[in-house]
PDB file of N, CA and C in Angstrom:
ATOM      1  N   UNK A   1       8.924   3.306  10.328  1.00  0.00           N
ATOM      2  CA  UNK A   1       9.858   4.267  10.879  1.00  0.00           C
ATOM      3  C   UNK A   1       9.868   4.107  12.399  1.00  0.00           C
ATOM      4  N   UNK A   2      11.140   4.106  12.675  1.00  0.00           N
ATOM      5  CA  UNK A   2      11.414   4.070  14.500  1.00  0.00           C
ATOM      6  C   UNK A   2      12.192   4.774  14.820  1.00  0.00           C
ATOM      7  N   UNK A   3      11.395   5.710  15.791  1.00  0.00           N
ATOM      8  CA  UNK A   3      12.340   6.475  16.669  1.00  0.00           C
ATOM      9  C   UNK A   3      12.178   6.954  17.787  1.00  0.00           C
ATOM     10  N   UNK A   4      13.767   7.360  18.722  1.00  0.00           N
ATOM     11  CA  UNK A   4      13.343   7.214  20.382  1.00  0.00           C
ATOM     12  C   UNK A   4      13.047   8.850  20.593  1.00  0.00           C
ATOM     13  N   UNK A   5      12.029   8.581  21.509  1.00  0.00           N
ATOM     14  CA  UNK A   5      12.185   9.930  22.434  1.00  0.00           C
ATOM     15  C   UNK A   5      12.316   9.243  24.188  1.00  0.00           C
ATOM     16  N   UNK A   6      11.731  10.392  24.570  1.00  0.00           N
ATOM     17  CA  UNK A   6      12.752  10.456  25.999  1.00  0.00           C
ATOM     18  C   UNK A   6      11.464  11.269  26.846  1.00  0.00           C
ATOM     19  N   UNK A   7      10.841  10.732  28.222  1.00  0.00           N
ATOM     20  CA  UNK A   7       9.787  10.654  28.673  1.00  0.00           C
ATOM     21  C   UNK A   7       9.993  11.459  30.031  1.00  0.00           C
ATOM     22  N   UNK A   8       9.460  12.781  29.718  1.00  0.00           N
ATOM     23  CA  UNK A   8       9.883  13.771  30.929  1.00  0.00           C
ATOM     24  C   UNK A   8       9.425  13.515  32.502  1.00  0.00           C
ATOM     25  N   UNK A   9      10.089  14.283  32.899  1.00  0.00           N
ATOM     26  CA  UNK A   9       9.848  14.081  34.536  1.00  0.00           C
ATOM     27  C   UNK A   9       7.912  14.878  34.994  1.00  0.00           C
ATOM     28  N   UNK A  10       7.644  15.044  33.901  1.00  0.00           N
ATOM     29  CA  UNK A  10       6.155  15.462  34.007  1.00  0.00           C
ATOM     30  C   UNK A  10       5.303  14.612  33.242  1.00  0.00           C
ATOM     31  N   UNK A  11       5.771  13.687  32.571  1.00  0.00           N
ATOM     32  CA  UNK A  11       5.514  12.456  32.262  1.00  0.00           C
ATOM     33  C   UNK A  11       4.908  12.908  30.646  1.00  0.00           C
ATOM     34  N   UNK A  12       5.717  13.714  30.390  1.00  0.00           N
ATOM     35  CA  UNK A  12       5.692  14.270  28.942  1.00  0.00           C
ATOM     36  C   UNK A  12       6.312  13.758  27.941  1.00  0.00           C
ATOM     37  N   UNK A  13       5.868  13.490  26.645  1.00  0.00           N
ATOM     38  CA  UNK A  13       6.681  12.996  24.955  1.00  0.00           C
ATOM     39  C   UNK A  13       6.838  13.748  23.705  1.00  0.00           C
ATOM     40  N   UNK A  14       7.652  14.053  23.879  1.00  0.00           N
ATOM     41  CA  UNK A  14       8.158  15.089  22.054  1.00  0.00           C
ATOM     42  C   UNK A  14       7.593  14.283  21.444  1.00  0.00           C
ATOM     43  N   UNK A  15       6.767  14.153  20.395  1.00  0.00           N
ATOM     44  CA  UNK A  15       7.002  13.436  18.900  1.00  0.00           C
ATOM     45  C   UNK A  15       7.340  14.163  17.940  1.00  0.00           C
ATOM     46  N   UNK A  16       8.509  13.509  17.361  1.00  0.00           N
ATOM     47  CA  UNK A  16       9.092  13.202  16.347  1.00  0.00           C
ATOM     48  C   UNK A  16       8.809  14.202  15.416  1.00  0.00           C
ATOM     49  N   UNK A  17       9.121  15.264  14.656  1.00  0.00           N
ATOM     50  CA  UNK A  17       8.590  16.305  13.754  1.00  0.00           C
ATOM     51  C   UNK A  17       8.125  15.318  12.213  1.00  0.00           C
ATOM     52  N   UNK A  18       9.395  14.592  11.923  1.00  0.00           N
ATOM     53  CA  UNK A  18       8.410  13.302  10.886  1.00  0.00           C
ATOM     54  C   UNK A  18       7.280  12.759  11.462  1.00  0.00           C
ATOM     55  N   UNK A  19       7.048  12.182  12.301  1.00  0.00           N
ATOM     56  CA  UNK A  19       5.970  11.538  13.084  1.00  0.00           C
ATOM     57  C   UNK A  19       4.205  12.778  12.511  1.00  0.00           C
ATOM     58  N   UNK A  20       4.594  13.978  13.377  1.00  0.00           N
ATOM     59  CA  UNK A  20       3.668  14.933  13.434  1.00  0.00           C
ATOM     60  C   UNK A  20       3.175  15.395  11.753  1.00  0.00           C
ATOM     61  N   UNK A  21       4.329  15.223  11.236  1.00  0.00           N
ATOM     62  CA  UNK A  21       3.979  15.807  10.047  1.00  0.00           C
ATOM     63  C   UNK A  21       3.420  14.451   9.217  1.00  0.00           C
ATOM     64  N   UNK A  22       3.754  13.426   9.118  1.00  0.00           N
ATOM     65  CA  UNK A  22       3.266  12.433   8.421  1.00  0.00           C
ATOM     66  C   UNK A  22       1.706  11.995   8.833  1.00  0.00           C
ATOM     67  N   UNK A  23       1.499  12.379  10.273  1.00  0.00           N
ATOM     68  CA  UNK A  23       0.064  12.171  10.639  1.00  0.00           C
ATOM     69  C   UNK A  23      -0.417  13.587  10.628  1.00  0.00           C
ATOM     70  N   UNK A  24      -0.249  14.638  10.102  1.00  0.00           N
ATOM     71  CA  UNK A  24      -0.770  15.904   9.995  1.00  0.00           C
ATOM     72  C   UNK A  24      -1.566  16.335  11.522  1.00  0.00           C
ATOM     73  N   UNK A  25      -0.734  15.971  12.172  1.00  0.00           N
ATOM     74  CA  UNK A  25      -0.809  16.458  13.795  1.00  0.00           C
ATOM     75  C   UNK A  25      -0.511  18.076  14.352  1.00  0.00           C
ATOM     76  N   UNK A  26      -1.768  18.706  14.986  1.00  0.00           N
ATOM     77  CA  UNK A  26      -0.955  20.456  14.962  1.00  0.00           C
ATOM     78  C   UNK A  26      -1.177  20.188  16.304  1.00  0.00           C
ATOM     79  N   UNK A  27      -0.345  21.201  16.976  1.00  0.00           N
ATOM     80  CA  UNK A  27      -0.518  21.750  18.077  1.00  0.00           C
ATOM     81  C   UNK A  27      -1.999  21.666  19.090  1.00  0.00           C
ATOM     82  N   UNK A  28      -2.151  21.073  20.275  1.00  0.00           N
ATOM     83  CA  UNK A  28      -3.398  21.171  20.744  1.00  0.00           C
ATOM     84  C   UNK A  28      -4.327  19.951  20.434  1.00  0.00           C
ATOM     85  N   UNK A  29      -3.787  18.852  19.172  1.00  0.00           N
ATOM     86  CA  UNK A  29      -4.572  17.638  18.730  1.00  0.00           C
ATOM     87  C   UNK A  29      -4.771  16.163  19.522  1.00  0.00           C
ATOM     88  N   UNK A  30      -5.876  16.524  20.034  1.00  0.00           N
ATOM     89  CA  UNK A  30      -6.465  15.612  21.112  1.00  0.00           C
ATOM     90  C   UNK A  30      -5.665  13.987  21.071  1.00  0.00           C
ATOM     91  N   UNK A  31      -5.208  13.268  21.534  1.00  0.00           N
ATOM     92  CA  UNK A  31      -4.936  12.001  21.240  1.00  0.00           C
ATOM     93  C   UNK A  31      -5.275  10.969  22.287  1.00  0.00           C
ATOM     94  N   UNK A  32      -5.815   9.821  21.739  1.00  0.00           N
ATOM     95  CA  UNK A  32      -6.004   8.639  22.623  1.00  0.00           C
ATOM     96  C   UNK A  32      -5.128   7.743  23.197  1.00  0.00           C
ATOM     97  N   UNK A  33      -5.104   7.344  24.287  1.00  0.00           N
ATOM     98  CA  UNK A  33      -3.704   6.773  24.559  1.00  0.00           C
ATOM     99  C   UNK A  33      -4.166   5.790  25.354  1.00  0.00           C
ATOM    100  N   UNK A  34      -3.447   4.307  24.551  1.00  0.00           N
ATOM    101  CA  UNK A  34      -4.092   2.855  25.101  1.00  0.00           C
ATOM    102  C   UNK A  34      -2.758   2.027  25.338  1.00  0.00           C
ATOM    103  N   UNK A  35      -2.847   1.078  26.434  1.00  0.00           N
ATOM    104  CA  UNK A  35      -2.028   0.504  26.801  1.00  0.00           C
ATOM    105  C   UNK A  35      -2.158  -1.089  26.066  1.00  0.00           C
ATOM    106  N   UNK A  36      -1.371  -1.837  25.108  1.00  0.00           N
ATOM    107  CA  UNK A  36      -1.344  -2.777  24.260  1.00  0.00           C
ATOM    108  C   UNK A  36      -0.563  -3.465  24.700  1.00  0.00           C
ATOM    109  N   UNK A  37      -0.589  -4.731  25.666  1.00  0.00           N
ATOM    110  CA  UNK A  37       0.590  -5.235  26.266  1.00  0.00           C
ATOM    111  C   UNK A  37       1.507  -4.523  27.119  1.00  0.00           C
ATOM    112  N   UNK A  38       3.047  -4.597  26.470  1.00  0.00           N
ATOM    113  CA  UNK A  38       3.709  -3.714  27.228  1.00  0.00           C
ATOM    114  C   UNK A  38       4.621  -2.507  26.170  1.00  0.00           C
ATOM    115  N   UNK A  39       3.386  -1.645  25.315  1.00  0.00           N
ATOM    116  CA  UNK A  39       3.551  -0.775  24.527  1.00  0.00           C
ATOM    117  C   UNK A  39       2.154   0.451  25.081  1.00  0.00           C
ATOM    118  N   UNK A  40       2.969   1.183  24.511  1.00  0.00           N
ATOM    119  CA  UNK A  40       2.008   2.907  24.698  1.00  0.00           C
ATOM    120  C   UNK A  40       1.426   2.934  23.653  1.00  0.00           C
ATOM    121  N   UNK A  41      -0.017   2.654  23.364  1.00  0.00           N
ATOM    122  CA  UNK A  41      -0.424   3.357  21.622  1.00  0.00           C
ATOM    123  C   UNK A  41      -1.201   4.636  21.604  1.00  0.00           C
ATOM    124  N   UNK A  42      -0.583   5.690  20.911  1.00  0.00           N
ATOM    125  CA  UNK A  42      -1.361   7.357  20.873  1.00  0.00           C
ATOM    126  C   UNK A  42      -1.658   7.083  19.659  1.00  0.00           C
ATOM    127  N   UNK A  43      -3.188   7.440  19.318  1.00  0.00           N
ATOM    128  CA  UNK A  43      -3.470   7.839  18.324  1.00  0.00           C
ATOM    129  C   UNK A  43      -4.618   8.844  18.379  1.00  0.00           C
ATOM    130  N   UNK A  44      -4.197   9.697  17.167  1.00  0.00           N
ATOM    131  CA  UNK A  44      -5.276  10.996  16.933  1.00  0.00           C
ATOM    132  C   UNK A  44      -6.657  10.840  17.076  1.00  0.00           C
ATOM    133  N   UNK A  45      -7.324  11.506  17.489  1.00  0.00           N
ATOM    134  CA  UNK A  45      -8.734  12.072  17.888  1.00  0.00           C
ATOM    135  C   UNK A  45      -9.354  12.355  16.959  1.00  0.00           C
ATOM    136  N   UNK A  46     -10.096  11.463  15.689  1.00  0.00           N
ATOM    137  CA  UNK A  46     -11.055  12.496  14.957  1.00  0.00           C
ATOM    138  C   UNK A  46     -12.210  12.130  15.144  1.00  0.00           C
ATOM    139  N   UNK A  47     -13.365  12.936  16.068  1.00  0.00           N
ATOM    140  CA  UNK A  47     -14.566  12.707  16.551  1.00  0.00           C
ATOM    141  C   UNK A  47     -15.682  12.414  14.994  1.00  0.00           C
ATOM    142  N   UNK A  48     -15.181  13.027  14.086  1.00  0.00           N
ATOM    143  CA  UNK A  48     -15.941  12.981  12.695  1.00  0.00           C
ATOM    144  C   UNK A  48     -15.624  11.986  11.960  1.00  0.00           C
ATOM    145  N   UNK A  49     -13.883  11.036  12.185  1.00  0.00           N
ATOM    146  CA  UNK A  49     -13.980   9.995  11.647  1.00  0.00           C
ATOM    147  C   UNK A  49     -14.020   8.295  12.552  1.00  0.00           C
ATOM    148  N   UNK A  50     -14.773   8.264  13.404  1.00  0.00           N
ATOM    149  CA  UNK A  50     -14.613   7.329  14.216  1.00  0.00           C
ATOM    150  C   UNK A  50     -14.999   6.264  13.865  1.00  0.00           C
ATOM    151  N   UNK A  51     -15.525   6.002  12.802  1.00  0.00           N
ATOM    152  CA  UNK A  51     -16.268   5.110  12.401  1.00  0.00           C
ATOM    153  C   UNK A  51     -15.412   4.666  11.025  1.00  0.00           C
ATOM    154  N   UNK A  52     -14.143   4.614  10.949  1.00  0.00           N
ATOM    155  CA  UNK A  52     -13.490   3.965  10.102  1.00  0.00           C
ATOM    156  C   UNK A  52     -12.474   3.404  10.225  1.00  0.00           C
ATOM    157  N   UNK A  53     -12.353   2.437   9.410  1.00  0.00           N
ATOM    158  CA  UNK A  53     -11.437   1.526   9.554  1.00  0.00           C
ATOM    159  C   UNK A  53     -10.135   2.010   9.198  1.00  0.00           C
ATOM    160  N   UNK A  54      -8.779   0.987   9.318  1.00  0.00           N
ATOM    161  CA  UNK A  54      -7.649   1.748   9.344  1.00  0.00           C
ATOM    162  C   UNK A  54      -6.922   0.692   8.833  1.00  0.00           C
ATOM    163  N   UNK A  55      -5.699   0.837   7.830  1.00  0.00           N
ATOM    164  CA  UNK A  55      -4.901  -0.258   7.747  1.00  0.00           C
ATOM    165  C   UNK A  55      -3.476   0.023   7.253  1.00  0.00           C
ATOM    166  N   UNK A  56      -2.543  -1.167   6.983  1.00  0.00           N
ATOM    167  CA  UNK A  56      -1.123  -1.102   7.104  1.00  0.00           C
ATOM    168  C   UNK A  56      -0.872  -0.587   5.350  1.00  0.00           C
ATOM    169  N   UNK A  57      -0.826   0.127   4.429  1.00  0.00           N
ATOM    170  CA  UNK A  57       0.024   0.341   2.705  1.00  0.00           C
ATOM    171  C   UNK A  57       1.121  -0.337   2.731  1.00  0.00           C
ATOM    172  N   UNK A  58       0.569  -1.563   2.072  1.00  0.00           N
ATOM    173  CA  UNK A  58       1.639  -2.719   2.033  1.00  0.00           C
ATOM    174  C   UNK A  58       2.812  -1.774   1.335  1.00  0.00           C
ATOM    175  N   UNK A  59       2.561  -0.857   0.503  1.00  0.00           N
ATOM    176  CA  UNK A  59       3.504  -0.448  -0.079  1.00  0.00           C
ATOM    177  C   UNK A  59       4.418   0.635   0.151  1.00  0.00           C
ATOM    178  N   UNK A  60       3.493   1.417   1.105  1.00  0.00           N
ATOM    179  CA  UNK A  60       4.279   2.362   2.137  1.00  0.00           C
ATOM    180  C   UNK A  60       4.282   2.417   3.271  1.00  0.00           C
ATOM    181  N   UNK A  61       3.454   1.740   4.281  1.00  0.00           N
ATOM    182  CA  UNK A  61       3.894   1.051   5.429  1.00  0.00           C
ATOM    183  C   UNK A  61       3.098   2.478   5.966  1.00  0.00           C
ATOM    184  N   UNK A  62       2.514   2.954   5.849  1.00  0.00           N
ATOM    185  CA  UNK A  62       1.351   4.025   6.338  1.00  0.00           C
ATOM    186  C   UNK A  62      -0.103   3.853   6.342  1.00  0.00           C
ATOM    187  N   UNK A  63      -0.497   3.947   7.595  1.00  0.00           N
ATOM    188  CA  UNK A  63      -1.706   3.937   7.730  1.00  0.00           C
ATOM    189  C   UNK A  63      -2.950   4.790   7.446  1.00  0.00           C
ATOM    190  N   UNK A  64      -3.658   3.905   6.528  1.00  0.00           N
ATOM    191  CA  UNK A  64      -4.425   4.844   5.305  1.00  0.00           C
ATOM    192  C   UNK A  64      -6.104   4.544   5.675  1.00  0.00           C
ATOM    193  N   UNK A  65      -6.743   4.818   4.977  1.00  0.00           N
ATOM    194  CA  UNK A  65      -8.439   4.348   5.637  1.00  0.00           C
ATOM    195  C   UNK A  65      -8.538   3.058   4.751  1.00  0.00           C
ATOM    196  N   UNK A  66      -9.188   2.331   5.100  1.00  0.00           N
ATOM    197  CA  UNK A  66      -9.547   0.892   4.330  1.00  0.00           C
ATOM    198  C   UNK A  66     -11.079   2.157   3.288  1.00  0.00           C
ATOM    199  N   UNK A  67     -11.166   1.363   2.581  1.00  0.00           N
ATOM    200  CA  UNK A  67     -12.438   1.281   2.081  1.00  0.00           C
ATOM    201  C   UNK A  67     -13.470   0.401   1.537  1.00  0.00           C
ATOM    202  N   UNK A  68     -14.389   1.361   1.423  1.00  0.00           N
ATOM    203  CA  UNK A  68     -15.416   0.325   1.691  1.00  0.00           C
ATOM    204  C   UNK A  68     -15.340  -0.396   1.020  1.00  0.00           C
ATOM    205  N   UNK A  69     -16.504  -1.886   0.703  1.00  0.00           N
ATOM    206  CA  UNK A  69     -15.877  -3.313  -0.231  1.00  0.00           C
ATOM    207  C   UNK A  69     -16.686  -2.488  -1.504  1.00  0.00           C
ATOM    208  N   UNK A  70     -17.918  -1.594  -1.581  1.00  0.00           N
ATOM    209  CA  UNK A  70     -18.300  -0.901  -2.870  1.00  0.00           C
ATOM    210  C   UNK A  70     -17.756  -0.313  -3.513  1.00  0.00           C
ATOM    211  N   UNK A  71     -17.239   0.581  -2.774  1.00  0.00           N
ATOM    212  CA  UNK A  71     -16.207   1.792  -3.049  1.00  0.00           C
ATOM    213  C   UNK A  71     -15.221   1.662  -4.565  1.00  0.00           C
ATOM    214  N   UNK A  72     -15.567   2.160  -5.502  1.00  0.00           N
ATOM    215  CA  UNK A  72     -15.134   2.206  -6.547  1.00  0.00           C
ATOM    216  C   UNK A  72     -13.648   2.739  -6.770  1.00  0.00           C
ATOM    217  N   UNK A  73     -12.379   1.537  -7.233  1.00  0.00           N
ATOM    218  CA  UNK A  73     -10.938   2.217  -7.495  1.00  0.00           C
ATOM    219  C   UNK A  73     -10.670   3.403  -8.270  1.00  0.00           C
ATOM    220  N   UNK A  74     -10.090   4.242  -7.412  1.00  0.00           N
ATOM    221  CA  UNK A  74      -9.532   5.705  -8.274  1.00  0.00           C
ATOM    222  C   UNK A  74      -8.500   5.097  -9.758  1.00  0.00           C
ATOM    223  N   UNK A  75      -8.736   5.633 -10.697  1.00  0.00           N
ATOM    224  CA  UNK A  75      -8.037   5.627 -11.771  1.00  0.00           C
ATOM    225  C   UNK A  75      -6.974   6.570 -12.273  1.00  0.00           C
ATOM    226  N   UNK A  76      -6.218   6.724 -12.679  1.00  0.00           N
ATOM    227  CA  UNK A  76      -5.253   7.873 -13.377  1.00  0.00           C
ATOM    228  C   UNK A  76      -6.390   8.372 -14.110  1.00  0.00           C
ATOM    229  N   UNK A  77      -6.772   8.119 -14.898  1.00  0.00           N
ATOM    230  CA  UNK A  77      -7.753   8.602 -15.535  1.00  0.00           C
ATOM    231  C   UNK A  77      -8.711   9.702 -15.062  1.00  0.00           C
ATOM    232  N   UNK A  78      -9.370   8.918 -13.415  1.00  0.00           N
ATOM    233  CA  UNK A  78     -10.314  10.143 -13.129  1.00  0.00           C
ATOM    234  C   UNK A  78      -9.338  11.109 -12.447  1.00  0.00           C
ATOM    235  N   UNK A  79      -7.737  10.932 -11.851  1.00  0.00           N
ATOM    236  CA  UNK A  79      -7.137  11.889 -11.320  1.00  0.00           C
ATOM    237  C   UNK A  79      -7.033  12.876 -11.846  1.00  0.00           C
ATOM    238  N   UNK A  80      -6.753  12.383 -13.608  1.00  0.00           N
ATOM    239  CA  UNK A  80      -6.105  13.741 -14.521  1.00  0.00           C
ATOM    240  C   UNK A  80      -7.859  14.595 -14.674  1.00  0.00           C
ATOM    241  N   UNK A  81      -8.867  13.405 -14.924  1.00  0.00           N
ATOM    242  CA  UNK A  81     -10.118  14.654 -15.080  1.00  0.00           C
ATOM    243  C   UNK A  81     -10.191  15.685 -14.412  1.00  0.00           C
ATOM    244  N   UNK A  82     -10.132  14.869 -12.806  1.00  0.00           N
ATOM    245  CA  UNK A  82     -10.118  15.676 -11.311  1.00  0.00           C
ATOM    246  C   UNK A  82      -8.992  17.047 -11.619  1.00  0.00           C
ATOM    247  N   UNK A  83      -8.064  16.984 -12.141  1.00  0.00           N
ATOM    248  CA  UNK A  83      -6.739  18.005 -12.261  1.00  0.00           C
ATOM    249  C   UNK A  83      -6.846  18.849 -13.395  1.00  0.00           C
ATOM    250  N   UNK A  84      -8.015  18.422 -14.375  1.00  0.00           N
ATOM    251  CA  UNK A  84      -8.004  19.468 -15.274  1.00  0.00           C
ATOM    252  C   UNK A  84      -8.270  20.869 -15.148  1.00  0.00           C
ATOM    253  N   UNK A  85      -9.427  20.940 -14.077  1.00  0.00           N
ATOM    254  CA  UNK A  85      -9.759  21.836 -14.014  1.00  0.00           C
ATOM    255  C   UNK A  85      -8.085  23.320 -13.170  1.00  0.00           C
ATOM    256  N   UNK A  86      -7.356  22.504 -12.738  1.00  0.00           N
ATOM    257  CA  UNK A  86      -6.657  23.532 -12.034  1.00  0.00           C
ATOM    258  C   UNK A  86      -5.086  23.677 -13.305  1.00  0.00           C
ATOM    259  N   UNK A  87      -4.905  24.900 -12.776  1.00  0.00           N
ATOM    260  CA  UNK A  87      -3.466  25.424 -14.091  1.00  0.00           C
ATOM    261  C   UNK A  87      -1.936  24.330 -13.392  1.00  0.00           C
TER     262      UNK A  87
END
């Protein structure tokens, strides 16, 4: 997804209400901001998850946590167990 905003005279950036909501961004959420060539990269602050990796969902083009190489695949199976319990 691409889209423009517009870079205030206080050197301020709207993002995008899709943007905020797809990264579950609220009000007040700390962000890092690195210069990559000749691009701006912000990304969210989570002091509790810093230590993980990050990657592209070939299939939805969203950035999801890698996991680990142990890390056992979720099944439909254990989803519906996981869901039984709720109505």
């Amino acid at each position: 997804m691409t889209t423009i905003t517009t870079l205030s005279s206080k050197g301020q950036v709207v993002l995008p209400r899709m943007v905020r909501s797809q990264l579950h961004l609220a009000p007040g959420t700390k962000l890092l901001c690195e210069v990559q060539g000749d691009s701006v990269v912000l990304t969210p602050e989570h002091p509790r998850r810093s230590n993980r990796e990050y990657v592209i969902d070939p299939l939805t083009g969203l950035r999801v946590t890698k996991a680990r190489e142990q890390t056992e695949p979720v099944t439909s199976e254990m989803i519906k167990a996981l869901l039984e319990d709720y109505p």
